[in-house]
PDB file of N, CA and C in Angstrom:
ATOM      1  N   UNK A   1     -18.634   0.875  -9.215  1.00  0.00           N
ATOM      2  CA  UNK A   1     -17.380   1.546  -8.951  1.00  0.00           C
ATOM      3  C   UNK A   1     -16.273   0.497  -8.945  1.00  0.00           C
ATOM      4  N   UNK A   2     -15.471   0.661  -9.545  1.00  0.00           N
ATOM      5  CA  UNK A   2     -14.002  -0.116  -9.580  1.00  0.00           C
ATOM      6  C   UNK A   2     -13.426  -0.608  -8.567  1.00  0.00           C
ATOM      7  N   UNK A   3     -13.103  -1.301  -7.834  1.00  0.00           N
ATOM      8  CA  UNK A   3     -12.099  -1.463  -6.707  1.00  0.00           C
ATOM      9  C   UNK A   3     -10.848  -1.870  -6.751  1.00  0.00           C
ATOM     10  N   UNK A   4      -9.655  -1.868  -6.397  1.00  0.00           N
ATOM     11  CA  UNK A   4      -8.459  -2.397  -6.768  1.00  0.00           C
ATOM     12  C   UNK A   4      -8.127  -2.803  -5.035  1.00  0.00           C
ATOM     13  N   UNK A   5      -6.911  -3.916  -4.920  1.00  0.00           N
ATOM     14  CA  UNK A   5      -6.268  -4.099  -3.688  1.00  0.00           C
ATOM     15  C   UNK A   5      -5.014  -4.436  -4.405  1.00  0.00           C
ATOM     16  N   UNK A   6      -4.076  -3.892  -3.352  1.00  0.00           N
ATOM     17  CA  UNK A   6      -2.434  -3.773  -3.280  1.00  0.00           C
ATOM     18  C   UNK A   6      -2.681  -4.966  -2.689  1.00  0.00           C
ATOM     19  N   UNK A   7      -2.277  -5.897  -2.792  1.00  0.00           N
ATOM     20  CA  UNK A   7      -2.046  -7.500  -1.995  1.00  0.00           C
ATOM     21  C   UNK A   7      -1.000  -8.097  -2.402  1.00  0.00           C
ATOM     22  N   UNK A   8      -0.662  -8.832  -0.927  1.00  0.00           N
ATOM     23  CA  UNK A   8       0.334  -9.744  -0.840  1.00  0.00           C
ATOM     24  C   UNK A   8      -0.596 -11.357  -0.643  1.00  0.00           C
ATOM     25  N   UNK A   9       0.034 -11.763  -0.883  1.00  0.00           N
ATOM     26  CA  UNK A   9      -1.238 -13.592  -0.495  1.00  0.00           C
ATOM     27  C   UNK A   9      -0.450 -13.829   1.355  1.00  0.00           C
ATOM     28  N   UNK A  10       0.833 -13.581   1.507  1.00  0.00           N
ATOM     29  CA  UNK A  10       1.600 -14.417   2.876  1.00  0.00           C
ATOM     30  C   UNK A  10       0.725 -12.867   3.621  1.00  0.00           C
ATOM     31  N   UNK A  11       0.618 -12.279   3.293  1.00  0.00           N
ATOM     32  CA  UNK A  11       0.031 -10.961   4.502  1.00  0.00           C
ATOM     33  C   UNK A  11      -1.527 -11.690   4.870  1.00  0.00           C
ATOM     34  N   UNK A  12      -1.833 -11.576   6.368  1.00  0.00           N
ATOM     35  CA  UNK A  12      -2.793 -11.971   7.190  1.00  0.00           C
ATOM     36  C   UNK A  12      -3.650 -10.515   6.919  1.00  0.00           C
ATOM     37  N   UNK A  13      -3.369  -9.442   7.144  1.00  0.00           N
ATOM     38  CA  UNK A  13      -4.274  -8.365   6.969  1.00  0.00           C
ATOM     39  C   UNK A  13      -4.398  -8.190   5.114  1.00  0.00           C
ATOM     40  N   UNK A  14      -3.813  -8.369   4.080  1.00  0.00           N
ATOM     41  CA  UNK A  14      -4.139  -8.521   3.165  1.00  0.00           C
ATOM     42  C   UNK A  14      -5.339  -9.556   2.821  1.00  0.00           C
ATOM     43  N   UNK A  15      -5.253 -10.556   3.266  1.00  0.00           N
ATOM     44  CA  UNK A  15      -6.152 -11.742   3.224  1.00  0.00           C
ATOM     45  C   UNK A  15      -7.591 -11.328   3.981  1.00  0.00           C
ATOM     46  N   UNK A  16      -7.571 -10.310   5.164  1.00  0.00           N
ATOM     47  CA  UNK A  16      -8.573 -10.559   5.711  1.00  0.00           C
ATOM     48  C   UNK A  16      -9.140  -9.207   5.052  1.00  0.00           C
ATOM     49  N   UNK A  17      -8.670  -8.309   4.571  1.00  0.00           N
ATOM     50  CA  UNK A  17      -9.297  -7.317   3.882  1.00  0.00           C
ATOM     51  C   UNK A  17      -9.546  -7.329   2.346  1.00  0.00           C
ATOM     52  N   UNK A  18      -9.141  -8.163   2.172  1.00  0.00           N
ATOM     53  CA  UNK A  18      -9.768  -8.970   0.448  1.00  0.00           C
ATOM     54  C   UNK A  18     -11.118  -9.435   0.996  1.00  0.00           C
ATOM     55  N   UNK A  19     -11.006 -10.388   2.357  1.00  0.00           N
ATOM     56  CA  UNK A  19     -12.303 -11.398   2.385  1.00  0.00           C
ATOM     57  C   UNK A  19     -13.596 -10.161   2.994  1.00  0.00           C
ATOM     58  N   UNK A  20     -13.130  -8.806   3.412  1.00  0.00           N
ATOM     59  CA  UNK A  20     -13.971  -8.231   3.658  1.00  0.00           C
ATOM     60  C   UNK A  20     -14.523  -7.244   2.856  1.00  0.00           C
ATOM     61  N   UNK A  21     -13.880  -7.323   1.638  1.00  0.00           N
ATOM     62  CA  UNK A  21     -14.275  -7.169   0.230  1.00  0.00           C
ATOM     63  C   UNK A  21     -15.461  -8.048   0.131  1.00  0.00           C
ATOM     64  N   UNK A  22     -15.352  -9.440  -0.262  1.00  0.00           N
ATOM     65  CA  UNK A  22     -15.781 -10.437  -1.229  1.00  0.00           C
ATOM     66  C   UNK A  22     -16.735 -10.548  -0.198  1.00  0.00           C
ATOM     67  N   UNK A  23     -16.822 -10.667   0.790  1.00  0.00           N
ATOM     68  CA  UNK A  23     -18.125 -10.781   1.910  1.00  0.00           C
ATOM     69  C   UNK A  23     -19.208  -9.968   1.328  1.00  0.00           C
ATOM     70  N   UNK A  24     -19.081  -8.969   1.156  1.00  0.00           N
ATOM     71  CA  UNK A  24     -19.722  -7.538   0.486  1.00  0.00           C
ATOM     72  C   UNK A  24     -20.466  -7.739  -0.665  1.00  0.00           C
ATOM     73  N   UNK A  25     -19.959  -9.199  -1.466  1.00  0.00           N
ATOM     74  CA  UNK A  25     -20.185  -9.066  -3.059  1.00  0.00           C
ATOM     75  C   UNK A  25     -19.103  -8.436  -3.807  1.00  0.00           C
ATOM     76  N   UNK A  26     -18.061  -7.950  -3.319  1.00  0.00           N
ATOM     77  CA  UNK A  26     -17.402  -6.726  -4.261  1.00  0.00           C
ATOM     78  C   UNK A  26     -15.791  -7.770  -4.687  1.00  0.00           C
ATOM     79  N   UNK A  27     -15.730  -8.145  -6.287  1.00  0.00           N
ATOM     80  CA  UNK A  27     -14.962  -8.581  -6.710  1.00  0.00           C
ATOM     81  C   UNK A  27     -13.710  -7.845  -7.340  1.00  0.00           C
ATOM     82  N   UNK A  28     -12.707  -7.294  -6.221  1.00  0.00           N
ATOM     83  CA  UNK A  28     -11.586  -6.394  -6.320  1.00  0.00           C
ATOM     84  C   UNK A  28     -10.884  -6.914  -7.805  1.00  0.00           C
ATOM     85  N   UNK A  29     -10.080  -6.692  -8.462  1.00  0.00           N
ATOM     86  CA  UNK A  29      -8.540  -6.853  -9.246  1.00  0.00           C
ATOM     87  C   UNK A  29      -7.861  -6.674  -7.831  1.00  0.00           C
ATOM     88  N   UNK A  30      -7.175  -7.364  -7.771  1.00  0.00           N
ATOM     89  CA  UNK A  30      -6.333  -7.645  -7.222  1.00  0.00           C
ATOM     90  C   UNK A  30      -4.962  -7.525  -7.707  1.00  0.00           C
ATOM     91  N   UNK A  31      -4.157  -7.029  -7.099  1.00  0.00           N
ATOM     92  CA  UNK A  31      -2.740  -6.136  -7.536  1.00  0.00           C
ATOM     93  C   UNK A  31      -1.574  -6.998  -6.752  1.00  0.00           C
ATOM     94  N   UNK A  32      -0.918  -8.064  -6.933  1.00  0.00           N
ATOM     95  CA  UNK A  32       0.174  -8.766  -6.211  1.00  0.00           C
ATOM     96  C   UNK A  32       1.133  -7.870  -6.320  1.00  0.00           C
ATOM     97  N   UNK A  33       1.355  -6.345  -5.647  1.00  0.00           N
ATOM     98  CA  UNK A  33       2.513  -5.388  -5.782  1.00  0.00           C
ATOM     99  C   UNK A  33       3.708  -5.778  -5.958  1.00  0.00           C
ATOM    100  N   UNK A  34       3.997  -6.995  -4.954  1.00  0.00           N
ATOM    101  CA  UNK A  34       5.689  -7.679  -5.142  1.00  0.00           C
ATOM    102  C   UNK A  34       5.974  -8.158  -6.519  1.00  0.00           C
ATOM    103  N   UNK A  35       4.864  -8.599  -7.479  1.00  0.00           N
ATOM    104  CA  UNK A  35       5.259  -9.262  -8.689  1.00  0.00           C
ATOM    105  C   UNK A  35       4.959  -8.328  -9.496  1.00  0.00           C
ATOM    106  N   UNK A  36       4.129  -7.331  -9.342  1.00  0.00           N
ATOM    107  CA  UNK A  36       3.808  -6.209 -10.489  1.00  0.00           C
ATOM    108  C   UNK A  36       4.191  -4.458  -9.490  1.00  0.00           C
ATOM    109  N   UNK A  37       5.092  -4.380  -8.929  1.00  0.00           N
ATOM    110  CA  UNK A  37       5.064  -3.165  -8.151  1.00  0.00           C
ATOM    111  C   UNK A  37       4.500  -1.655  -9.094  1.00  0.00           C
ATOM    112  N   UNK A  38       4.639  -0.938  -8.584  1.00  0.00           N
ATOM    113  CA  UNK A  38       3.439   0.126  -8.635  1.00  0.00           C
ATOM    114  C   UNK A  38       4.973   1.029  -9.604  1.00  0.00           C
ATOM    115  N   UNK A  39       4.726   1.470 -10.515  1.00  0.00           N
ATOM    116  CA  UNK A  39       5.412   2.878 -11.089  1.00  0.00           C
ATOM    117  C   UNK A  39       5.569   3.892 -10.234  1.00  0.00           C
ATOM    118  N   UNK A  40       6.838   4.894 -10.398  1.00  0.00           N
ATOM    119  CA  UNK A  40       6.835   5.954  -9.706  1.00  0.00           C
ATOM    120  C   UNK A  40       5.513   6.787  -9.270  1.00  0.00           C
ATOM    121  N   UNK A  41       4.913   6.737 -10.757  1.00  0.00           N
ATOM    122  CA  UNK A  41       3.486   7.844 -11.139  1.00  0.00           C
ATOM    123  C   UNK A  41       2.670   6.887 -10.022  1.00  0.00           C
ATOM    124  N   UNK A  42       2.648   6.023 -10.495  1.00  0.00           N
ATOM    125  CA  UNK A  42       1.300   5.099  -9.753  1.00  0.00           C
ATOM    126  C   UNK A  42       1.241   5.384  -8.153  1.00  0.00           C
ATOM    127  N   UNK A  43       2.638   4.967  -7.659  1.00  0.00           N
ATOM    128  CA  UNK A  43       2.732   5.160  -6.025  1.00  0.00           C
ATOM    129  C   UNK A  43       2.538   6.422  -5.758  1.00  0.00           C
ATOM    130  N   UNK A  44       2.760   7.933  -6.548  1.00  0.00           N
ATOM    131  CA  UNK A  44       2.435   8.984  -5.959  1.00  0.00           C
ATOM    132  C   UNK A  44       1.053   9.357  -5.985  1.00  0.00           C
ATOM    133  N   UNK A  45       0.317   8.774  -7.110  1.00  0.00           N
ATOM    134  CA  UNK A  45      -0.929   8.770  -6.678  1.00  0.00           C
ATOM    135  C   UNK A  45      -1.286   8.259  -6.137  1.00  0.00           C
ATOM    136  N   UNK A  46      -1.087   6.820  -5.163  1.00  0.00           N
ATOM    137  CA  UNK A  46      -1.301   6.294  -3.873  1.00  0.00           C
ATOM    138  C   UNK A  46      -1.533   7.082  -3.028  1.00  0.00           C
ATOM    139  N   UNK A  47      -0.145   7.951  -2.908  1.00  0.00           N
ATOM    140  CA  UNK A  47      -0.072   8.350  -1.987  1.00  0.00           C
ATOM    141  C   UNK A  47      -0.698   9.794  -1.603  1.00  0.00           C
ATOM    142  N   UNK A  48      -0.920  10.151  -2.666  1.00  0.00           N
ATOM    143  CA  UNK A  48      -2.004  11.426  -2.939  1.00  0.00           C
ATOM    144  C   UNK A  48      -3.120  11.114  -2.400  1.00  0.00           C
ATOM    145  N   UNK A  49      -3.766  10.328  -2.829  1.00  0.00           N
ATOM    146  CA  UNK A  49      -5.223   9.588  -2.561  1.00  0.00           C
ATOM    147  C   UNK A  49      -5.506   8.929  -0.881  1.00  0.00           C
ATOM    148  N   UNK A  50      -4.267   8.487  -1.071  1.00  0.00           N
ATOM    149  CA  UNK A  50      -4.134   8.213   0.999  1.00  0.00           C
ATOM    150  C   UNK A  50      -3.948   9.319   1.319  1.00  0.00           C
ATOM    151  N   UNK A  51      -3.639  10.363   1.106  1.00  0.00           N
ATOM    152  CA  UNK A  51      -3.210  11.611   2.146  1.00  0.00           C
ATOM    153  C   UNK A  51      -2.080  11.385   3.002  1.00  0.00           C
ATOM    154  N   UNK A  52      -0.947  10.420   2.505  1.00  0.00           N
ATOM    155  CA  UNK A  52       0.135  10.340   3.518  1.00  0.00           C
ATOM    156  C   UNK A  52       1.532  10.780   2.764  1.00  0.00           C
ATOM    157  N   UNK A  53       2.504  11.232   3.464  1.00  0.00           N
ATOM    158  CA  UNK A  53       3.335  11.480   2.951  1.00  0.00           C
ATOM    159  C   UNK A  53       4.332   9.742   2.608  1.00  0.00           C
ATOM    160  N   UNK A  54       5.332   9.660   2.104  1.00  0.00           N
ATOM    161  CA  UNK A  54       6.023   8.745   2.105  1.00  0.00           C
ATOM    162  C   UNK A  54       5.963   7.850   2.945  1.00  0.00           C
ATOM    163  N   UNK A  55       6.870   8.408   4.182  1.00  0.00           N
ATOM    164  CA  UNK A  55       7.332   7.839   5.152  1.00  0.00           C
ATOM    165  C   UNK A  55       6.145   7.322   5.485  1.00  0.00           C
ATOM    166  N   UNK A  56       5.134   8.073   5.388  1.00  0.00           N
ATOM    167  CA  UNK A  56       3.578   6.963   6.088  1.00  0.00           C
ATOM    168  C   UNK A  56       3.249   5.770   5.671  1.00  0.00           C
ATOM    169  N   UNK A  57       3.813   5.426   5.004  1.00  0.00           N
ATOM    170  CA  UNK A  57       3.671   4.647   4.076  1.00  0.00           C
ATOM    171  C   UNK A  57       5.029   2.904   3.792  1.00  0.00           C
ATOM    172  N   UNK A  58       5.728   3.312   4.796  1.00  0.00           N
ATOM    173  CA  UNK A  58       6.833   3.057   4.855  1.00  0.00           C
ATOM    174  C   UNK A  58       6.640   1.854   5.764  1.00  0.00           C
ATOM    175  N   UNK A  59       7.121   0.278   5.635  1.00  0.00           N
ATOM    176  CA  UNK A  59       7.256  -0.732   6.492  1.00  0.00           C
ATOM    177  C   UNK A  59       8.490  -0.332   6.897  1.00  0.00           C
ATOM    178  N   UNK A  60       8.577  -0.381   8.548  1.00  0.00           N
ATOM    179  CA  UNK A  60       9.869  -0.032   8.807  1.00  0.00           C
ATOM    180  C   UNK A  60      10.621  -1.337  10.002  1.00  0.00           C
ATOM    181  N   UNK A  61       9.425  -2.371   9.603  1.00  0.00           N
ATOM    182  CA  UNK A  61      10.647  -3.305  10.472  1.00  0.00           C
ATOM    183  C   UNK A  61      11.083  -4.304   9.468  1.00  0.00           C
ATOM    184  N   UNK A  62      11.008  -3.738   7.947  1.00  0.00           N
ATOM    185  CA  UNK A  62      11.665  -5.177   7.083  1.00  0.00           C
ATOM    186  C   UNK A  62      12.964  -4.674   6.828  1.00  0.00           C
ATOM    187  N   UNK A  63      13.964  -6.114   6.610  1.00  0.00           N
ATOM    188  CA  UNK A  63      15.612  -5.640   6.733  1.00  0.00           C
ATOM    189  C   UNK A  63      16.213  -4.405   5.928  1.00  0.00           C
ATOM    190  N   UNK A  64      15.043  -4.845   4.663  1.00  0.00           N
ATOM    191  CA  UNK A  64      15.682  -3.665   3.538  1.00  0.00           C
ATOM    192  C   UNK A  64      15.665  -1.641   4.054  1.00  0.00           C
ATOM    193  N   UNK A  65      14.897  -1.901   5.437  1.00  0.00           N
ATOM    194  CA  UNK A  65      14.761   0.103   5.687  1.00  0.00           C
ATOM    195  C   UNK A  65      15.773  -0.255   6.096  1.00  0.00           C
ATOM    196  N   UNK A  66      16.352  -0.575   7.186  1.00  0.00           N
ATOM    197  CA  UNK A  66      17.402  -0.493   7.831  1.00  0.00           C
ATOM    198  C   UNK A  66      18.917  -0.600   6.559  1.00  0.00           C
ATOM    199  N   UNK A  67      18.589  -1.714   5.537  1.00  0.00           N
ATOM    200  CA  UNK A  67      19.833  -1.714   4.663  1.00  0.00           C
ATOM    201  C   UNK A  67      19.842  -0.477   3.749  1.00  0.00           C
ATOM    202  N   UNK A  68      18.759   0.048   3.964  1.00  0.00           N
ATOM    203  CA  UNK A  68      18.239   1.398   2.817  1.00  0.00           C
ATOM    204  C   UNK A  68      18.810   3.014   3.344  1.00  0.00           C
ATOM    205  N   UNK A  69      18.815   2.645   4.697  1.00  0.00           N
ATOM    206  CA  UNK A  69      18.667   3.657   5.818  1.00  0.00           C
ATOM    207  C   UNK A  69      17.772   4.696   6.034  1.00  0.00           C
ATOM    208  N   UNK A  70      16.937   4.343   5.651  1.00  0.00           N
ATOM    209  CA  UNK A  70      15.823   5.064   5.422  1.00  0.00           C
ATOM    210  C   UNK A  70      15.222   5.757   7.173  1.00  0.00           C
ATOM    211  N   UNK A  71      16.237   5.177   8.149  1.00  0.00           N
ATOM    212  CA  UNK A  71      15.292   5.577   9.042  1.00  0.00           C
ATOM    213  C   UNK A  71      15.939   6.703   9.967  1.00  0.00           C
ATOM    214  N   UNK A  72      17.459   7.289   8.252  1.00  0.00           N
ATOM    215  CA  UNK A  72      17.547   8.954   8.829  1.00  0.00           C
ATOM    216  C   UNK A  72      16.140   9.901   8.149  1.00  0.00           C
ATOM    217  N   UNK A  73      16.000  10.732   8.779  1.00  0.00           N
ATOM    218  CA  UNK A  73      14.769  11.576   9.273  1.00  0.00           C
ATOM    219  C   UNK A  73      15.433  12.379   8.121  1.00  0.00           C
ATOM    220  N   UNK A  74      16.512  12.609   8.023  1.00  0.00           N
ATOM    221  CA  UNK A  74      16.433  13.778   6.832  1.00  0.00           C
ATOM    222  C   UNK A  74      16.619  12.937   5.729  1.00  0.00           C
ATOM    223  N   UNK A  75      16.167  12.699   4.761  1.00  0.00           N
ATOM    224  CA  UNK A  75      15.540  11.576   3.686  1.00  0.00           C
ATOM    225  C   UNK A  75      14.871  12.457   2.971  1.00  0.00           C
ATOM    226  N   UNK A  76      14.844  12.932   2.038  1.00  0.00           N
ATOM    227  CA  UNK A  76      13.426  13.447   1.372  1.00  0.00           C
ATOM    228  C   UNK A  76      12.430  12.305   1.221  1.00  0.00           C
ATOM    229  N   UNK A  77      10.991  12.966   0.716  1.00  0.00           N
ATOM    230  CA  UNK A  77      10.123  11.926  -0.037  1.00  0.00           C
ATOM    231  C   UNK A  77      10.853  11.425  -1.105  1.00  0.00           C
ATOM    232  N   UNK A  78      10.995  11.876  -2.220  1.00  0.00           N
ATOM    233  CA  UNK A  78      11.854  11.314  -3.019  1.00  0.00           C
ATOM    234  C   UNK A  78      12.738  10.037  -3.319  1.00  0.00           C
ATOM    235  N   UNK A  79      13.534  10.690  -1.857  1.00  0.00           N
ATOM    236  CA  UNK A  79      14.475   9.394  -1.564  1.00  0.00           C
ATOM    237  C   UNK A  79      13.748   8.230  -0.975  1.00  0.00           C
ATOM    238  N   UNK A  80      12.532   8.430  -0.232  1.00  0.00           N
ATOM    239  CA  UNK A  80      12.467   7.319   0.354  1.00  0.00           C
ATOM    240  C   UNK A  80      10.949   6.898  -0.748  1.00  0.00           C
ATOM    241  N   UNK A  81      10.368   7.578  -1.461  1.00  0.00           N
ATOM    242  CA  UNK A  81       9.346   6.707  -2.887  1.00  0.00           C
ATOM    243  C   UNK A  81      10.628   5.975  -3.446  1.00  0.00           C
ATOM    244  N   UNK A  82      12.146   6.107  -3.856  1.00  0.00           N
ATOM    245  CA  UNK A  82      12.541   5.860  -4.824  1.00  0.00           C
ATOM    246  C   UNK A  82      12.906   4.327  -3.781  1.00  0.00           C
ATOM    247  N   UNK A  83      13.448   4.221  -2.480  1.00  0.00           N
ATOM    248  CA  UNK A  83      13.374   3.280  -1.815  1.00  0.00           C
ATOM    249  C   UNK A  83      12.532   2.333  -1.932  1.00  0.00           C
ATOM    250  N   UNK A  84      11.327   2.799  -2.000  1.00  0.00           N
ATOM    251  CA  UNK A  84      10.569   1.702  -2.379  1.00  0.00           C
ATOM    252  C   UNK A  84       9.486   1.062  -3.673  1.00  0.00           C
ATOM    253  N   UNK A  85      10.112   1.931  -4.407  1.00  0.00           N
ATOM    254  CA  UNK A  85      10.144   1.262  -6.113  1.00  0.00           C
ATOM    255  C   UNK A  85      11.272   0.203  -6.165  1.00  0.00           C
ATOM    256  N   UNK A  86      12.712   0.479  -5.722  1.00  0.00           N
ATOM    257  CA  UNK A  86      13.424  -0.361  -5.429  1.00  0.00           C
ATOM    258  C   UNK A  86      13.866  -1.444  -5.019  1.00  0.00           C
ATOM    259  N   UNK A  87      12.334  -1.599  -3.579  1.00  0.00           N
ATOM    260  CA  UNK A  87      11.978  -2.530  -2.540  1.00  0.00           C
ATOM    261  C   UNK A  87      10.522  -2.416  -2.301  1.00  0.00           C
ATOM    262  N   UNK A  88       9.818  -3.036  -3.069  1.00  0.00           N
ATOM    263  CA  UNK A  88       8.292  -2.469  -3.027  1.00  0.00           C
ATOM    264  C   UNK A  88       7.605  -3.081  -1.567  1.00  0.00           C
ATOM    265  N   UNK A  89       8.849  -4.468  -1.092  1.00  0.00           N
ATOM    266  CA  UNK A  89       8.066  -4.804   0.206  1.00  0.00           C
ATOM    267  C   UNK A  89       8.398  -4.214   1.637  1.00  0.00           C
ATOM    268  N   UNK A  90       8.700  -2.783   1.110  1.00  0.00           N
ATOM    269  CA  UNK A  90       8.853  -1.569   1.943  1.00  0.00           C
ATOM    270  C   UNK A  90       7.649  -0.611   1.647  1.00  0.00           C
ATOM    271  N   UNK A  91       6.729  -1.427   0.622  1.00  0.00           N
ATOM    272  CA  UNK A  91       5.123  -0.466   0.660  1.00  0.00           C
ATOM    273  C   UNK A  91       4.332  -1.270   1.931  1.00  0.00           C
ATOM    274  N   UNK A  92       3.749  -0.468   2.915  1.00  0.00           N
ATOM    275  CA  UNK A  92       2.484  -1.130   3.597  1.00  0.00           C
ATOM    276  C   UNK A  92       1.767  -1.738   2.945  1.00  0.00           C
ATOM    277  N   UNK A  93       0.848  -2.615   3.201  1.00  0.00           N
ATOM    278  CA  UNK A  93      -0.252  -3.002   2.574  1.00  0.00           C
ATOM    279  C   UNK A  93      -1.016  -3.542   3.605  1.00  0.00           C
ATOM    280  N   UNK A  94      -2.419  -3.809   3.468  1.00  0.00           N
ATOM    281  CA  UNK A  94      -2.987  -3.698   2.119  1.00  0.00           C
ATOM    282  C   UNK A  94      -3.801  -1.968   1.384  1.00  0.00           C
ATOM    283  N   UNK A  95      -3.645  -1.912   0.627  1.00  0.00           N
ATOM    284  CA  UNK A  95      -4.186  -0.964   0.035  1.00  0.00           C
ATOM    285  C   UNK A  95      -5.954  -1.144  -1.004  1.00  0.00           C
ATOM    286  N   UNK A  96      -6.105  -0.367  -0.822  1.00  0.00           N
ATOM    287  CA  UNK A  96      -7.362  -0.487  -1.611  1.00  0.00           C
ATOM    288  C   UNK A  96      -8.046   0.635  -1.754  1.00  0.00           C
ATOM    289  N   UNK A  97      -8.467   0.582  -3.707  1.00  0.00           N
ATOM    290  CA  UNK A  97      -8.922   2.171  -4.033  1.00  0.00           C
ATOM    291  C   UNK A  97     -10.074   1.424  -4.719  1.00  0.00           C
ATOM    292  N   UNK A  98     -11.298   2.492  -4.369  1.00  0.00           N
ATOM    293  CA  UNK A  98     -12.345   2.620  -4.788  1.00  0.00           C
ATOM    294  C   UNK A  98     -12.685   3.988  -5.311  1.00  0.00           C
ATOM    295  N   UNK A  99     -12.742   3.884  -6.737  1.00  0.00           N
ATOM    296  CA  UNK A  99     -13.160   5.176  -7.407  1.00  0.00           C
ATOM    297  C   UNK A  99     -12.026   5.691  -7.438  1.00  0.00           C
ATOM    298  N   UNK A 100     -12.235   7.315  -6.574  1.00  0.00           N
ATOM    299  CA  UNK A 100     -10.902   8.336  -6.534  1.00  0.00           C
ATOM    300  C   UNK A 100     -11.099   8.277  -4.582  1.00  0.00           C
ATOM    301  N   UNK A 101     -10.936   7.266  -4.382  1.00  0.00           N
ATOM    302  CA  UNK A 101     -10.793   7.402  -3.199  1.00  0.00           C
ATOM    303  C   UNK A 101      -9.682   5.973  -2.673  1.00  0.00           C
ATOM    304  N   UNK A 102      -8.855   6.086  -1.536  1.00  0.00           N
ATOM    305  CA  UNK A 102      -8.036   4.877  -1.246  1.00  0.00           C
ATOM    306  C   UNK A 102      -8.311   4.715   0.251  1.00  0.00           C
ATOM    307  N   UNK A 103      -7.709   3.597   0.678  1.00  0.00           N
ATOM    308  CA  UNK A 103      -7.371   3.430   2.330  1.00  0.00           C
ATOM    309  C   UNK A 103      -6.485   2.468   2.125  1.00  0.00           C
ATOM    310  N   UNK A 104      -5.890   2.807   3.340  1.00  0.00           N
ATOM    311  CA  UNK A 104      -5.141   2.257   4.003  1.00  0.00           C
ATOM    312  C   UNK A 104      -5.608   0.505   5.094  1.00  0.00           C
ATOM    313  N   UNK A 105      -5.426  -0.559   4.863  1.00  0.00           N
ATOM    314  CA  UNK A 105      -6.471  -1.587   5.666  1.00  0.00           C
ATOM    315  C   UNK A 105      -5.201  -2.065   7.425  1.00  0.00           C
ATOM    316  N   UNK A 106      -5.108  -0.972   7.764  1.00  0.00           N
ATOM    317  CA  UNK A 106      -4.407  -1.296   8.970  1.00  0.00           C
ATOM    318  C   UNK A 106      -4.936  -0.566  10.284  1.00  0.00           C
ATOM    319  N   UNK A 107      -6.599  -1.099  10.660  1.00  0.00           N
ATOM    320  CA  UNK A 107      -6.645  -1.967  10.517  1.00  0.00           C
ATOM    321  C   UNK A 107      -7.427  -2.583   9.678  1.00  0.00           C
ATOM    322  N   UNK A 108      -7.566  -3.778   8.762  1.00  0.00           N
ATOM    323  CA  UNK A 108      -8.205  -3.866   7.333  1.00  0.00           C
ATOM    324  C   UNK A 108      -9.737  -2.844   7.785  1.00  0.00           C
ATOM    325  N   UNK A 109     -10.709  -2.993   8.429  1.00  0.00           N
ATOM    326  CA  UNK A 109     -11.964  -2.605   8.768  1.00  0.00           C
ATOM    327  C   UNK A 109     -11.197  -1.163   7.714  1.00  0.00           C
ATOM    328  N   UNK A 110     -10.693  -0.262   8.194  1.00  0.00           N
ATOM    329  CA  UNK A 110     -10.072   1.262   7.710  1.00  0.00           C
ATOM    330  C   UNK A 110     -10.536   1.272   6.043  1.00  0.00           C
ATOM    331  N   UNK A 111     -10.558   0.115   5.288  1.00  0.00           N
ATOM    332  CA  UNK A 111     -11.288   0.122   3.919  1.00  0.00           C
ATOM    333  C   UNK A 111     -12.368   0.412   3.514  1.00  0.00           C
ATOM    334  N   UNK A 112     -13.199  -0.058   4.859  1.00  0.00           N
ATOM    335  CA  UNK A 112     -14.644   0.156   4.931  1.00  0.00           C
ATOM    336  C   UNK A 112     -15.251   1.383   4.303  1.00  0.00           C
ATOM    337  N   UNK A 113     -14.426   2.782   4.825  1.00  0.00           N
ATOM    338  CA  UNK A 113     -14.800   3.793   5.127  1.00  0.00           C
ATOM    339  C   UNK A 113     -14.842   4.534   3.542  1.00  0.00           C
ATOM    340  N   UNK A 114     -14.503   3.799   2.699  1.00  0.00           N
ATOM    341  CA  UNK A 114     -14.312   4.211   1.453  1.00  0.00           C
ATOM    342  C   UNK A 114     -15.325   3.342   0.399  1.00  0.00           C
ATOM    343  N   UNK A 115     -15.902   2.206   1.190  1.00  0.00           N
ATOM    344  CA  UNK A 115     -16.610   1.870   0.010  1.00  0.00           C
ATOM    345  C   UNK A 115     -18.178   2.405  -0.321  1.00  0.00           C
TER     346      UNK A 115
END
């Protein structure tokens, strides 16, 4: 089965949910989102596959929500996916899909449950 991870290298929970990959044997692709961010299409199937709406999805203590304003409540999804195609280091991470299935690694262990 395929695995992919949304990773950052400076993220501590990115790092430790890669290594709890590779512990496993399981040699992810690895996805540096900040240098290759995700397409509109791509992130909604993220977010399909996580079962979260947008906002779940949403870092909300980096400067850009607050410069975005993302943290009025009436926002559509829309507005706030297009926020962060814009600012992709307003996606959580780490992410990781196996098959047709994803998680969320916060806390990384939460990957587990999918492999």
């Amino acid at each position: 089965m395929p695995v992919a991870i949304y990773y950052n290298p400076k993220c501590a929970k990115c790092r430790e949910a890669l290594g709890l990959l590779t512990d496993r044997g399981i040699k992810p692709r690895v996805i540096e989102y900040l240098k290759n961010p995700p397409s509109e299409t791509e992130l909604k199937e993220l977010l399909k596959l996580l079962g979260l709406k947008p906002r779940g999805l949403l870092r909300t203590k980096e400067p850009e929500y607050a410069q975005a304003g993302l943290d009025n409540p009436a926002l559509s999804d829309d507005a706030i996916i297009r926020a962060m195609l814009k600012y992709p280091k307003l996606i959580e991470r780490p992410i990781v899909i196996a098959g047709n299935k994803a998680a969320l690694g916060r806390p990384p262990r939460n990957i587990l449950n999918i492999l």
